[in-house]
C-alpha atoms as a PDB file:
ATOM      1  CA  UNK A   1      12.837  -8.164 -17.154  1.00  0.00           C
ATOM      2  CA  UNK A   2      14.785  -6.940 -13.910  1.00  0.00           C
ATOM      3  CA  UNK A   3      14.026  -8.615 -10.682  1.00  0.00           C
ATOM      4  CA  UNK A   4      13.949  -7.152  -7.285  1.00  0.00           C
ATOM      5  CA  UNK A   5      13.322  -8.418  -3.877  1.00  0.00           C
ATOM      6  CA  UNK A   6      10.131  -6.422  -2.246  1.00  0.00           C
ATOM      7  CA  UNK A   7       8.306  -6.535   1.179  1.00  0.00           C
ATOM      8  CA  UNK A   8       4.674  -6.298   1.002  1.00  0.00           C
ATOM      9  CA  UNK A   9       1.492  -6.113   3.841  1.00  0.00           C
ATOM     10  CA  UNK A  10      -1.267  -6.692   1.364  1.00  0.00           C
ATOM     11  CA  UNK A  11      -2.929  -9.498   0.937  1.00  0.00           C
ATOM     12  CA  UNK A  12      -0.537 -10.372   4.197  1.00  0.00           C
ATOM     13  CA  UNK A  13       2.774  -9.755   4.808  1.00  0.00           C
ATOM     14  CA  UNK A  14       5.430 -11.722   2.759  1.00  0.00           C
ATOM     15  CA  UNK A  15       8.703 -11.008   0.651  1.00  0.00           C
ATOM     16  CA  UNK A  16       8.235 -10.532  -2.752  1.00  0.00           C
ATOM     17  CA  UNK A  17      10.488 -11.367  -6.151  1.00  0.00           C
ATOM     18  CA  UNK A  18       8.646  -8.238  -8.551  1.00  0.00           C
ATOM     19  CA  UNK A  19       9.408  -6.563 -11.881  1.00  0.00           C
ATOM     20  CA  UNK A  20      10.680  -3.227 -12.392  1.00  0.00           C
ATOM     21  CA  UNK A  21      10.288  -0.717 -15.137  1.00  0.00           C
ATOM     22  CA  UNK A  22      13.521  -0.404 -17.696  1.00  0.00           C
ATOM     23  CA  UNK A  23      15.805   2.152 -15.827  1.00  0.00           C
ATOM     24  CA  UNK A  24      16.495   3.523 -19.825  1.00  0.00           C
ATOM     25  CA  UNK A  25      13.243   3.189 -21.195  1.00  0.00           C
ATOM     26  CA  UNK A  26      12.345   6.636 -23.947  1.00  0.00           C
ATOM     27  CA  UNK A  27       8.847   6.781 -22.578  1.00  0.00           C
ATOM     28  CA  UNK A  28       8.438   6.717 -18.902  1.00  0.00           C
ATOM     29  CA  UNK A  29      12.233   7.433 -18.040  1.00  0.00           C
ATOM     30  CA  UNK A  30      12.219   4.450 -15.594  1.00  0.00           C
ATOM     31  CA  UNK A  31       9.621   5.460 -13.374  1.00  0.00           C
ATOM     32  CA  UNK A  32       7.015   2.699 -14.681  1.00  0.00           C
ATOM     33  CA  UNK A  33       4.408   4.587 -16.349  1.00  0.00           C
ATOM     34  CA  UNK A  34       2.591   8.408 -15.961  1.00  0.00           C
ATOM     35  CA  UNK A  35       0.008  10.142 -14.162  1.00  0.00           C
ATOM     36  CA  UNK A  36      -2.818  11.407 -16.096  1.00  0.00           C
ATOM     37  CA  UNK A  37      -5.298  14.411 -13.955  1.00  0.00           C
ATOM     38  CA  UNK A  38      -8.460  14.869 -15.270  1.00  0.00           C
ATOM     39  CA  UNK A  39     -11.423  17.299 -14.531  1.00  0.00           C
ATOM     40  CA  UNK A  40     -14.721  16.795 -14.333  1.00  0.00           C
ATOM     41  CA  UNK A  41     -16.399  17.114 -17.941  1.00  0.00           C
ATOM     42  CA  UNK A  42     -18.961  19.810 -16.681  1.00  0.00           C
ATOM     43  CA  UNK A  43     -17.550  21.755 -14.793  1.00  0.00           C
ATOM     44  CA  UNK A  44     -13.614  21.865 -15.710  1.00  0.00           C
ATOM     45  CA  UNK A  45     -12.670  21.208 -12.000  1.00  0.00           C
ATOM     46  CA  UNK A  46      -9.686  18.576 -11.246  1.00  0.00           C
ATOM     47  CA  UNK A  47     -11.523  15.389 -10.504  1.00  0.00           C
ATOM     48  CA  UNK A  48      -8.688  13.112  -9.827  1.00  0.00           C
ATOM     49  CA  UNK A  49      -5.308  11.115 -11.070  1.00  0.00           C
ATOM     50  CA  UNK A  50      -5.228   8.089 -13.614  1.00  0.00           C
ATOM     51  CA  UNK A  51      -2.019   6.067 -13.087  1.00  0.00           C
ATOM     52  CA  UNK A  52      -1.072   4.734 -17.001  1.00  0.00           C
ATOM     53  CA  UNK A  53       1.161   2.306 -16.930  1.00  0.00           C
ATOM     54  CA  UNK A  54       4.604   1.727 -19.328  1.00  0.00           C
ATOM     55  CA  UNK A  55       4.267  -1.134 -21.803  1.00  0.00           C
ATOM     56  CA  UNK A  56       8.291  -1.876 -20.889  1.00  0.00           C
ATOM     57  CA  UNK A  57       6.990  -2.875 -16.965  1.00  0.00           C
ATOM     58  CA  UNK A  58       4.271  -5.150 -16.065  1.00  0.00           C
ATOM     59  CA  UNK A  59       2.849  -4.507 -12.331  1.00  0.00           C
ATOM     60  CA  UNK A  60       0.827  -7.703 -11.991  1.00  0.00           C
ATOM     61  CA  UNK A  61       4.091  -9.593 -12.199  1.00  0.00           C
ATOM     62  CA  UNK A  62       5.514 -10.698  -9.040  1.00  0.00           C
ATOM     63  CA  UNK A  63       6.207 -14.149  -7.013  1.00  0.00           C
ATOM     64  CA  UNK A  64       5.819 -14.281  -3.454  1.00  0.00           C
ATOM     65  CA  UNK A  65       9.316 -15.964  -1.608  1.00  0.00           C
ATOM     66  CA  UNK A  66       8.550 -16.056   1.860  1.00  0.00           C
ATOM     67  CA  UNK A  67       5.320 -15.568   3.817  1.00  0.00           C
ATOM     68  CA  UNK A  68       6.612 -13.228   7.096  1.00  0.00           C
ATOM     69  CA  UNK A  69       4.527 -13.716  10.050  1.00  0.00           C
ATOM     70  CA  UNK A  70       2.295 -11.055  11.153  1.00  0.00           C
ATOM     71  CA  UNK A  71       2.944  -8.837  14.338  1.00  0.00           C
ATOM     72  CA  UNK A  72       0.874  -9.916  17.446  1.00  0.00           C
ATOM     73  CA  UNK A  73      -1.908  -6.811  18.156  1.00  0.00           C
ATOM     74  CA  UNK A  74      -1.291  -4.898  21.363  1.00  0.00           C
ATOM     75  CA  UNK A  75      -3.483  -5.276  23.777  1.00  0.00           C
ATOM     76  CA  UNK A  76      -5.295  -1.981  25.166  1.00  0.00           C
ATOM     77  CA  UNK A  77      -4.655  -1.492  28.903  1.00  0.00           C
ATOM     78  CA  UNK A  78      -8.334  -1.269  30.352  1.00  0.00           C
ATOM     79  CA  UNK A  79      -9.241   2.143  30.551  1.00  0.00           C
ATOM     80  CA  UNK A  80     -12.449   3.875  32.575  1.00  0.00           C
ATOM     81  CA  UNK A  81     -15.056   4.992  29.788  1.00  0.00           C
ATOM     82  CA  UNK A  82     -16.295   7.256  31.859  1.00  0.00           C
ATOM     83  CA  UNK A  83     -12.645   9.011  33.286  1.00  0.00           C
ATOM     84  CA  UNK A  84     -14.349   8.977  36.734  1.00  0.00           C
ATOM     85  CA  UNK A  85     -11.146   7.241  38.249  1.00  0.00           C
ATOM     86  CA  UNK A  86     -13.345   5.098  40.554  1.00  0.00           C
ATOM     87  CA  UNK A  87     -15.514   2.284  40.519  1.00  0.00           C
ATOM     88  CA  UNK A  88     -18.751   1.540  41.823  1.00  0.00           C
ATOM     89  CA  UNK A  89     -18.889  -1.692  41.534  1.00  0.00           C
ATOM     90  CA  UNK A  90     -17.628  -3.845  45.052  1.00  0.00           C
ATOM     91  CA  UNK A  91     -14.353  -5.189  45.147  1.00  0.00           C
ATOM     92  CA  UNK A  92     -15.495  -8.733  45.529  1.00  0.00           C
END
């Protein structure tokens, strides 16, 4: 098993301690696993991309370290809906 530190946003943002693949591993050279396309079994047509995963790595495997707070949203300067530039409304 080799450990790495990680940053993550999902479920919420927090550093990580995760597993990575074996950088000499025979089957999936150290990238983790292989994609797989496959067609659609009527019509031959690609249909989409499996991801299959190395036996030597296992993704699921991490340990969250530190929680990091979230960034405060932006607020939206008001803005006319309309673009008119001018209210009716009275300044009172």
């Amino acid at each position: 098993m080799r450990l790495r530190i990680h940053r993550t946003d999902w479920p919420r943002p927090a550093l990580i301690l995760t597993d990575t693949p074996l950088p000499d591993c025979p089957d999936c050279q150290g990238e983790g696993g292989h994609n797989r396309d496959y067609g659609d079994y009527e019509t031959g047509e690609y249909a989409g991309t499996d991801w299959d995963p190395c036996p030597c790595w296992d993704e699921n495997r991490s340990w969250v370290l530190l929680p990091l707070p979230r960034r405060p949203r932006r607020r939206q300067p008001d803005v006319d809906p309309w673009g008119t530039g001018y209210s009716d409304e009275p300044p009172f």
